[in-house]
Protein backbone atom coordinates (compact mmCIF):
# COMPACT_ATOMS: atom_id res chain seq x y z
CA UNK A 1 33.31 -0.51 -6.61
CA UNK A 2 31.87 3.07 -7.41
CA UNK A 3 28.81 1.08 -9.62
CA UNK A 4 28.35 -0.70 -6.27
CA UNK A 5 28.18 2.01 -4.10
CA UNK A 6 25.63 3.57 -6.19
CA UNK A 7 23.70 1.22 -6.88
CA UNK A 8 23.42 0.44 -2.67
CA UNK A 9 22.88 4.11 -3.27
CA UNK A 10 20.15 4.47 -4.92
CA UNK A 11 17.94 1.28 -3.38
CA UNK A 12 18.31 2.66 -0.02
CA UNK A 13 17.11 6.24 -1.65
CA UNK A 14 13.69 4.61 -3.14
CA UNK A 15 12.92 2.61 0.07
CA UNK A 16 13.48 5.66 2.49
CA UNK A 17 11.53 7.13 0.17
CA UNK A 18 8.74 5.04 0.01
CA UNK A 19 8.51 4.39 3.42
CA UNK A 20 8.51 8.03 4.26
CA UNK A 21 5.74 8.39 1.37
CA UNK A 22 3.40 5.81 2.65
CA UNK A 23 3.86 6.96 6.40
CA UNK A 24 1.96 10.42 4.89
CA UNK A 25 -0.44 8.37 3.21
CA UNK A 26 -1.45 6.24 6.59
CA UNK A 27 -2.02 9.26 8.18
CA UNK A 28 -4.51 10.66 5.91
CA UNK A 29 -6.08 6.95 5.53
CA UNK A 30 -6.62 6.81 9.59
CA UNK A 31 -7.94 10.22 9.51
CA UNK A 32 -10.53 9.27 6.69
CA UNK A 33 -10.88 5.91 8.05
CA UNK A 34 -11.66 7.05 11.45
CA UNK A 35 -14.26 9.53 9.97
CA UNK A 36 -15.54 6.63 8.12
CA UNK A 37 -16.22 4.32 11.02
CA UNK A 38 -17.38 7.22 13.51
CA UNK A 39 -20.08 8.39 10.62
CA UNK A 40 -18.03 12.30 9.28
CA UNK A 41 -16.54 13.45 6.90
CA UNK A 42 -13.02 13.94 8.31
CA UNK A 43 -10.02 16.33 7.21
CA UNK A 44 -11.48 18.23 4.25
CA UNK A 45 -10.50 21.88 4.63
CA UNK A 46 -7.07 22.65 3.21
CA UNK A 47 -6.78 23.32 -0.37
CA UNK A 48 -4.55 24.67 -2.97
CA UNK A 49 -6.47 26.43 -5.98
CA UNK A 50 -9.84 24.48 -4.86
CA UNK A 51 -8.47 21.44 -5.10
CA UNK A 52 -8.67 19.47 -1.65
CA UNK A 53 -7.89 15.47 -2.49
CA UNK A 54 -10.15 14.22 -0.48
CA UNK A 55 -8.27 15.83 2.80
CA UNK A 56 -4.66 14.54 0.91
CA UNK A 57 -3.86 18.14 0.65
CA UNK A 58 -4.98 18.58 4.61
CA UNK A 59 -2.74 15.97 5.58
CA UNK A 60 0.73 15.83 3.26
CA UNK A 61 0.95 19.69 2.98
CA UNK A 62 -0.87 21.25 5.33
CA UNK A 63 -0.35 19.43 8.17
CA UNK A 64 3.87 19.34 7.98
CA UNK A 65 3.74 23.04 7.29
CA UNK A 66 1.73 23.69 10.63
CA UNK A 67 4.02 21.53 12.47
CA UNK A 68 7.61 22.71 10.77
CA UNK A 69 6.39 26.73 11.34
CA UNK A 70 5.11 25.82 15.55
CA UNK A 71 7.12 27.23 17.76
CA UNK A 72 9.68 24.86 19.19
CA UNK A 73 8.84 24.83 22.95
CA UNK A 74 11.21 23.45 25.64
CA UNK A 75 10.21 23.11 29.22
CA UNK A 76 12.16 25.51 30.95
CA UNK A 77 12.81 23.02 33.54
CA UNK A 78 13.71 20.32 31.35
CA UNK A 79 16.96 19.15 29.89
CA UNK A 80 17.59 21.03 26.62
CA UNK A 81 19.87 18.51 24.91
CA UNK A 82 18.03 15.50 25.72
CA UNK A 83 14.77 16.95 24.70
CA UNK A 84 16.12 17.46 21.17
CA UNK A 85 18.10 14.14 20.52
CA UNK A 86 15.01 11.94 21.82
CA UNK A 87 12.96 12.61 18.90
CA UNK A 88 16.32 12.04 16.57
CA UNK A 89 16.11 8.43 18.37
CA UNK A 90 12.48 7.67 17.66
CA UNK A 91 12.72 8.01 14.11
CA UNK A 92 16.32 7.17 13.39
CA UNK A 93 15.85 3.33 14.31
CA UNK A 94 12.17 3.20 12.89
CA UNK A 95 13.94 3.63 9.37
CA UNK A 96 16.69 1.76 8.74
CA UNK A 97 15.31 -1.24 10.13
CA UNK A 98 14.12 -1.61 6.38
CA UNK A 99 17.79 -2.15 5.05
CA UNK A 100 17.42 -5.81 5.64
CA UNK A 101 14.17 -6.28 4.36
CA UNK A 102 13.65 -7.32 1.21
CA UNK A 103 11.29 -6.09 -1.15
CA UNK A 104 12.16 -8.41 -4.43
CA UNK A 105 14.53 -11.29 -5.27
CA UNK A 106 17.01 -10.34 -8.02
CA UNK A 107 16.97 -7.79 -11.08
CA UNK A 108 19.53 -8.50 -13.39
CA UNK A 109 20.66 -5.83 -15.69
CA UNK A 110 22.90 -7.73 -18.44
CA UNK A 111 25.84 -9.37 -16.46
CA UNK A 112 25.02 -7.58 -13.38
CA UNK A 113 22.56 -9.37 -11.04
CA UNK A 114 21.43 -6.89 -8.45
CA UNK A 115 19.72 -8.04 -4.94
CA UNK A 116 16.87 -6.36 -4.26
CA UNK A 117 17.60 -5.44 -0.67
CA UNK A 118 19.56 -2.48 0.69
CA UNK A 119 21.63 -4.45 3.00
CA UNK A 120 22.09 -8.49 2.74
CA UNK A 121 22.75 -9.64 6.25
CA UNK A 122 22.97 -13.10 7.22
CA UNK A 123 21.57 -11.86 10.66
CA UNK A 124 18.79 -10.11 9.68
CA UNK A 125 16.53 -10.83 12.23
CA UNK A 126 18.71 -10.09 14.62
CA UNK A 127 19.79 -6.98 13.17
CA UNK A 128 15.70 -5.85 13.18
CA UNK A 129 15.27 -6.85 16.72
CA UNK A 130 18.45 -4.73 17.63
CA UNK A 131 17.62 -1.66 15.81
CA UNK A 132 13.79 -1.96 16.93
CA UNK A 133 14.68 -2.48 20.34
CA UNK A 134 16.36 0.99 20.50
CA UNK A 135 12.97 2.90 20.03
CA UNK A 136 12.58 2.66 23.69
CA UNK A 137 14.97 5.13 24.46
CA UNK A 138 13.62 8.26 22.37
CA UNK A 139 10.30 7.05 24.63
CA UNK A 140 12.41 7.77 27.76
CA UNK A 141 14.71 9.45 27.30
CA UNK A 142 12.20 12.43 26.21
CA UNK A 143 9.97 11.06 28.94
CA UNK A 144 12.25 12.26 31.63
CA UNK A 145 14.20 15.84 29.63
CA UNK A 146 10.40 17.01 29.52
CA UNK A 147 10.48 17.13 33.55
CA UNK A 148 6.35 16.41 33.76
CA UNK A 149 4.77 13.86 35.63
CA UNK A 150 2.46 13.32 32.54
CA UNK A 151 5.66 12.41 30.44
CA UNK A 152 7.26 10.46 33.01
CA UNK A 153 4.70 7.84 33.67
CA UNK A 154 4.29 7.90 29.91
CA UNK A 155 7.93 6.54 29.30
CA UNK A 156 7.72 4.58 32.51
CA UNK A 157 4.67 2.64 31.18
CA UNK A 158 6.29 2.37 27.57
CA UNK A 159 9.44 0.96 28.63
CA UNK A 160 7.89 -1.77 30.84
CA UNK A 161 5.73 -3.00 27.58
CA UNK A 162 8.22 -2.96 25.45
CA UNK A 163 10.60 -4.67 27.28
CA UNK A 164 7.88 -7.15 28.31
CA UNK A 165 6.49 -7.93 24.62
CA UNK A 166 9.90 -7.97 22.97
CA UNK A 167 10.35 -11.17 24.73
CA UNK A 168 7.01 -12.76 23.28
CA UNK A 169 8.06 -11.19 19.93
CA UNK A 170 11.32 -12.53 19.88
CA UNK A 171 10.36 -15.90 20.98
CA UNK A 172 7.61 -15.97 18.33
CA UNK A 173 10.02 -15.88 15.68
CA UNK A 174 12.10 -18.74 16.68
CA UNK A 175 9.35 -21.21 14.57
CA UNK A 176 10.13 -19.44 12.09
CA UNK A 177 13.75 -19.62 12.06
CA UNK A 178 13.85 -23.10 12.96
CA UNK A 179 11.74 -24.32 9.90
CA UNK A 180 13.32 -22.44 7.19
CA UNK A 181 16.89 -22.70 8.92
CA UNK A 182 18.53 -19.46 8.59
CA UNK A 183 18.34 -15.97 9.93
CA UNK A 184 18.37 -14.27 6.25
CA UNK A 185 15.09 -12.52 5.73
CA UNK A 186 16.18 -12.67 2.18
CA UNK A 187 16.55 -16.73 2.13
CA UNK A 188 12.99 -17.29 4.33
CA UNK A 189 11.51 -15.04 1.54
CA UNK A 190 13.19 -17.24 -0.87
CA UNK A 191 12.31 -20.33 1.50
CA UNK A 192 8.68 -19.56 1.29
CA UNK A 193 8.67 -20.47 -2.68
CA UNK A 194 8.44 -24.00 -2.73
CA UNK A 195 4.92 -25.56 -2.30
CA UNK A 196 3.67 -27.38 1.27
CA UNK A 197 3.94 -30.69 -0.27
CA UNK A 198 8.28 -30.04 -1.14
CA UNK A 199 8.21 -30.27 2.83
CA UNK A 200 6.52 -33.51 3.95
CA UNK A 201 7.89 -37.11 4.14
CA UNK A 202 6.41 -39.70 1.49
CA UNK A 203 4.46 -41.30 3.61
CA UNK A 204 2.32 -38.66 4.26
CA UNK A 205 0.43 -38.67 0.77
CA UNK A 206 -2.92 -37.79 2.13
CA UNK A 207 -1.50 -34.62 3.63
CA UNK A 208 0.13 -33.99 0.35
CA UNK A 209 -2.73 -34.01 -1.81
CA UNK A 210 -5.18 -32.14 0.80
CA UNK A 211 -2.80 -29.27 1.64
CA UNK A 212 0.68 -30.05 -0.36
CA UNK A 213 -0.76 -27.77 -3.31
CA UNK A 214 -0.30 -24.72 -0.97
CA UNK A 215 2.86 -21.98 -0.88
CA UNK A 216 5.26 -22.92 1.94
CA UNK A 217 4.16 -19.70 3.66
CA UNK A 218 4.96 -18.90 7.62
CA UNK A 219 1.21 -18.34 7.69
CA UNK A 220 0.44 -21.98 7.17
CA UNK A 221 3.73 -23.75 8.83
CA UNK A 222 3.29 -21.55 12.00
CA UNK A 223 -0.37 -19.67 12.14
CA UNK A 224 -0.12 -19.78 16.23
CA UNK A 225 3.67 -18.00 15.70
CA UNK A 226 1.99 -15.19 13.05
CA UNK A 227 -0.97 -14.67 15.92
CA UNK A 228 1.80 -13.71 18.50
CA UNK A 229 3.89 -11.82 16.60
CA UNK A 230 1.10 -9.64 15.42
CA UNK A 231 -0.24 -9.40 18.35
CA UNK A 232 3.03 -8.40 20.15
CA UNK A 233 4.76 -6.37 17.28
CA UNK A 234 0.84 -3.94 17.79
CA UNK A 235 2.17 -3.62 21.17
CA UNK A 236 5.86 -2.41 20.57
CA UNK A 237 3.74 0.18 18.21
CA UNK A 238 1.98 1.56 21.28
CA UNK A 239 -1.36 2.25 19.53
CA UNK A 240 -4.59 0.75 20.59
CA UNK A 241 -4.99 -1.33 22.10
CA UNK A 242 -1.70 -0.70 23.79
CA UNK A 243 -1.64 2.42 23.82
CA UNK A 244 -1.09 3.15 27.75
CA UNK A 245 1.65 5.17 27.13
CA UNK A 246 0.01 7.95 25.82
CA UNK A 247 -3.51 7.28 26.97
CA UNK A 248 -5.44 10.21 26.31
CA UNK A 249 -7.76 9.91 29.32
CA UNK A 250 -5.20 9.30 31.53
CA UNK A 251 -1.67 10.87 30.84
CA UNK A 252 -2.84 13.60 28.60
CA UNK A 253 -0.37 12.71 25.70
CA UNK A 254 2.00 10.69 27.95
CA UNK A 255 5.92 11.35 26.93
CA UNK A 256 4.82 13.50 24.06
CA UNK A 257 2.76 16.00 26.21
CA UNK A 258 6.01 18.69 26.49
CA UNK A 259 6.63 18.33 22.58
CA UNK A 260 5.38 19.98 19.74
CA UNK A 261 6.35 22.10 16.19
CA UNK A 262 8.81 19.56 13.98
CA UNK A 263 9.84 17.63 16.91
CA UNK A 264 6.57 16.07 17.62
CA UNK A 265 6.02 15.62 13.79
CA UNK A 266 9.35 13.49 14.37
CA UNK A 267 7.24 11.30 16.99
CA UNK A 268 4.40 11.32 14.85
CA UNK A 269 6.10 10.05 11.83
CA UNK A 270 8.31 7.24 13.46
CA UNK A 271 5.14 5.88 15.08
CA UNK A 272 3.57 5.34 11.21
CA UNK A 273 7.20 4.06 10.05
CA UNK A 274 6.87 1.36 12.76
CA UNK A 275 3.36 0.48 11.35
CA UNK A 276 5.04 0.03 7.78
CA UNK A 277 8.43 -1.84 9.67
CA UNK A 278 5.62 -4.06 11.25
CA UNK A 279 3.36 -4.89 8.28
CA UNK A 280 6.70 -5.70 6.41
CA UNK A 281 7.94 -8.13 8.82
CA UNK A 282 4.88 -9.97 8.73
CA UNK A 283 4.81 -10.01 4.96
CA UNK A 284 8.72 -11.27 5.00
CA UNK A 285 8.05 -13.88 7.56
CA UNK A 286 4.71 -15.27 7.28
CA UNK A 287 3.29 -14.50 4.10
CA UNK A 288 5.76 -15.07 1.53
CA UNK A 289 7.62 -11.64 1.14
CA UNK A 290 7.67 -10.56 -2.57
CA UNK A 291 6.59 -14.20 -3.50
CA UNK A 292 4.17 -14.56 -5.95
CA UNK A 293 2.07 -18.28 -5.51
CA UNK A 294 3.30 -20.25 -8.03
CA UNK A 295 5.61 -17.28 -9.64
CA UNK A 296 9.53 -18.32 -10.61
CA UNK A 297 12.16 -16.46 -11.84
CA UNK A 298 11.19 -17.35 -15.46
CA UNK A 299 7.38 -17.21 -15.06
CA UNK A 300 4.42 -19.37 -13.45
CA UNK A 301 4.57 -23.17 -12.39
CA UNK A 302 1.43 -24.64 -11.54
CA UNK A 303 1.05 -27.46 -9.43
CA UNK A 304 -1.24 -29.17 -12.17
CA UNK A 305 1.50 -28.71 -14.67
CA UNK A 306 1.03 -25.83 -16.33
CA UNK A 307 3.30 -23.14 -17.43
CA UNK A 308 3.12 -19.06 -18.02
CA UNK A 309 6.67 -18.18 -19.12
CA UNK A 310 7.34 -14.20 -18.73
CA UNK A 311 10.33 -12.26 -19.15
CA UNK A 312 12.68 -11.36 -16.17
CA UNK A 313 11.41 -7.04 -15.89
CA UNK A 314 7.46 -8.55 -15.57
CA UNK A 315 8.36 -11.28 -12.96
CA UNK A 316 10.61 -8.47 -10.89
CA UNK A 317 7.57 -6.25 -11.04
CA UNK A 318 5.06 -8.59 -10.00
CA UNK A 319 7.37 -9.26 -6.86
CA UNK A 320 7.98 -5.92 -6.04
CA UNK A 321 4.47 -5.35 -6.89
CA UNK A 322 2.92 -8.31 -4.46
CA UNK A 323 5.49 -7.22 -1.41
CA UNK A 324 3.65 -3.43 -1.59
CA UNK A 325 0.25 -4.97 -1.79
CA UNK A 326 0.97 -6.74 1.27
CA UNK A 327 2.62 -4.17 3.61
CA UNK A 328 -0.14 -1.88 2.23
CA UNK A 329 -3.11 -4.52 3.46
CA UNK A 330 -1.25 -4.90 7.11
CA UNK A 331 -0.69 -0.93 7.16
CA UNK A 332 -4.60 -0.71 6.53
CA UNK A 333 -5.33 -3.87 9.23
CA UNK A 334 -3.67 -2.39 11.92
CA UNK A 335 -5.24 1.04 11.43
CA UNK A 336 -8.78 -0.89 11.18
CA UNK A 337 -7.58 -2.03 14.64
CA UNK A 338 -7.03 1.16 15.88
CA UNK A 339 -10.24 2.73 15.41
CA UNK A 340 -12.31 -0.50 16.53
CA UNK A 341 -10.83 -2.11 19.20
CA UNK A 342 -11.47 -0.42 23.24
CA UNK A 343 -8.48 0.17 25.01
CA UNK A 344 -6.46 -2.54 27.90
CA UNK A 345 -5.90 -1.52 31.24
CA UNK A 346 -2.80 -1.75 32.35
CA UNK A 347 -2.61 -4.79 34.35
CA UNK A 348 -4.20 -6.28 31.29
CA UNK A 349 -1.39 -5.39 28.79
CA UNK A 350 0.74 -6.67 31.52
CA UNK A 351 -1.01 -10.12 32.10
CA UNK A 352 -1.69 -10.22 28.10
CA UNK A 353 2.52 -11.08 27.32
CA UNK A 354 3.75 -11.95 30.55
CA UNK A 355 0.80 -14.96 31.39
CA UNK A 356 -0.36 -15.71 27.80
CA UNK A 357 2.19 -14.31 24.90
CA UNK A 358 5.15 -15.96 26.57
CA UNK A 359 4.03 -18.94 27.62
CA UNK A 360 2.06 -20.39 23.95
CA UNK A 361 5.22 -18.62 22.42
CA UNK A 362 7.40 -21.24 24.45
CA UNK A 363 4.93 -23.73 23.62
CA UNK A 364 4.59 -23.35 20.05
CA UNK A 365 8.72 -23.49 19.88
CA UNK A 366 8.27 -26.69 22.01
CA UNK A 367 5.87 -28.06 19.12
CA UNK A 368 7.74 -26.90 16.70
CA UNK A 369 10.78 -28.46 17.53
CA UNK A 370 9.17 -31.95 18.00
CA UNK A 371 7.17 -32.07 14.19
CA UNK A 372 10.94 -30.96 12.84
CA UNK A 373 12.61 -33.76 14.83
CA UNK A 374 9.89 -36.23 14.13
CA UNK A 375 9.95 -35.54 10.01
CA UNK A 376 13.53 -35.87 10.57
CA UNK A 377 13.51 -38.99 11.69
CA UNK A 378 11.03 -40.62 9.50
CA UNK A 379 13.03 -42.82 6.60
């Protein structure tokens, strides 16, 4: 019982810290990316003994130190208490949403076989859409304790869009769920290991041999459902293009205009910690997870018949090693977004999931239902 403990322990220890590690790191890749695409050189200044890391030291150290020494400012109209514990709810839900999400399949350590996951729920999706969900109310609630008209049309514009594209986000899921049949992110990683062709009826050998050599990856079994999730779960992140609620031109800073010193490096760090919480959600659910093409637990199967037998430590590392890859190339996509993409109006972001999202979400469930039913059905 004690082993078990620590070992749940120490996994949830190395993916906090990861995911708090990599949040630092996006930072100072937007800020060199931006400089990139705008043509400068970009954070360069702070150094310790000379050395400058190509603006690493500007962003990991110096930056946290300038924001944890800032003085703490409350409006003195505003609601004390609230103003604290909304930052508190920001971040809070942004991190353990990865204690379903699985970042390997199994390690086994003589007769102990350890999952590697923090938390096996059989409702994991549902348990990311609740804790997710709850982000809206650090948005509001410190929205409305910063009593400024800035902040409060910030949070009033925030909650609207999230509440509209969590439908279109939830809905876009519901392919998913339906063709791998459960609501274990671990088991649709694991459901994603089998090849295309493990999937269709008999009948269908010219399908088979086309495509039937592919992974049975979300990407391929539901490319409209991956287009609206990504599309929606960039809009629960509130950066551009959806970034109304804190549009510069417009509202200043939005809800975060009355915050500064650690508390706004609290904001600042949950909104990167949803960018990694997004980029590993579409990793789990549409591109295979920590599976490897090809890759079992005793080594590599090729679909022409060969074999690469490897011992159990190299195939857990190239899992863990593939899942990182992959929330690192989504972390770096959605920043490439950022910095290239104008913004929506409002009205557009609006019309975007309400007119379009939500209806080819319902449409692709629709679809996806009928191919299942009709595969079903076919002796």
């Amino acid at each position: 019982m004690i082993v078990d403990i620590g070992i749940v322990a120490i996994k949830a220890f190395l993916v906090l810290f990861m995911v708090l590690n990599l949040a630092g790191v996006l930072g100072w890749v937007e800020r060199k990316g931006s400089a990139l695409i705008q043509d400068r050189i970009g954070a360069n200044r702070a150094s310790i003994f000379g050395f400058a890391g190509m603006g690493l030291i500007n962003t990991l150290v110096a930056d946290p130190l300038k924001f944890l020494t800032k003085e703490d400012f409350i409006p003195p109209a505003g609601d004390r208490f609230l103003h604290t514990l909304a930052p508190c709810l920001a971040l809070f839900p942004a991190l353990i949403t990865f204690a379903v999400i699985p970042f390997g399949d199994v390690l086994q350590i003589g007769e102990r076989v350890i999952n590697l996951q923090v938390a096996n729920l059989n409702v994991g999706i549902l348990y990311i859409f609740a804790m997710t969900s709850l982000g809206v109310y650090g948005l509001v609630i410190g929205a409305w304790a910063s009593n400024n008209k800035f902040s409060l049309l910030g949070g009033v514009r925030g909650s609207a869009q999230m509440i509209s594209y969590e439908v279109a986000l939830g809905l876009s899921v519901i392919g998913i769920l339906m063709v791998y049949g459960t609501l274990d992110l671990q088991e649709i990683a694991r459901g994603q290991g089998t090849l295309i062709r493990e999937l269709l009826p008999e009948s269908w050998a010219v399908l088979k041999v086309a495509v039937g050599w592919l992974p049975a990856w979300g990407i391929f079994l539901q490319p409209l459902a991956f287009l609206l999730f990504f599309t929606a779960a960039i809009a629960e992140t509130r950066r551009i293009p959806f970034d109304l609620p804190e549009a510069e031109s417009e509202l200043v800073a939005g809800s975060h205009v009355e915050y500064s010193g650690g508390k706004f490096l609290m904001f600042f760090a949950a909104e990167f910690a949803e960018i990694v919480t997004v980029a590993a959600l579409v990793t789990t659910l549409f591109f295979g997870g920590w599976q490897v093409p090809y890759l079992m637990r005793d080594g590599f199967h090729f679909p022409w018949g060969g074999t690469l037998l490897l011992p159990h430590l190299a195939v857990v590392l190239l899992q863990v090693g593939a899942f990182i890859f992959k929330v690192i190339f989504f972390c770096w996509l959605q920043i490439l977004l950022r910095w290239t993409v104008p913004r929506f109006r409002y009205d557009q972001v609006m019309r975007l999931g309400w007119k379009m999202l939500l209806p080819a979400a319902l449409v692709n469930v629709m679809i996806t239902a009928f191919v299942i039913l009709y595969i079903d059905s076919i002796p």
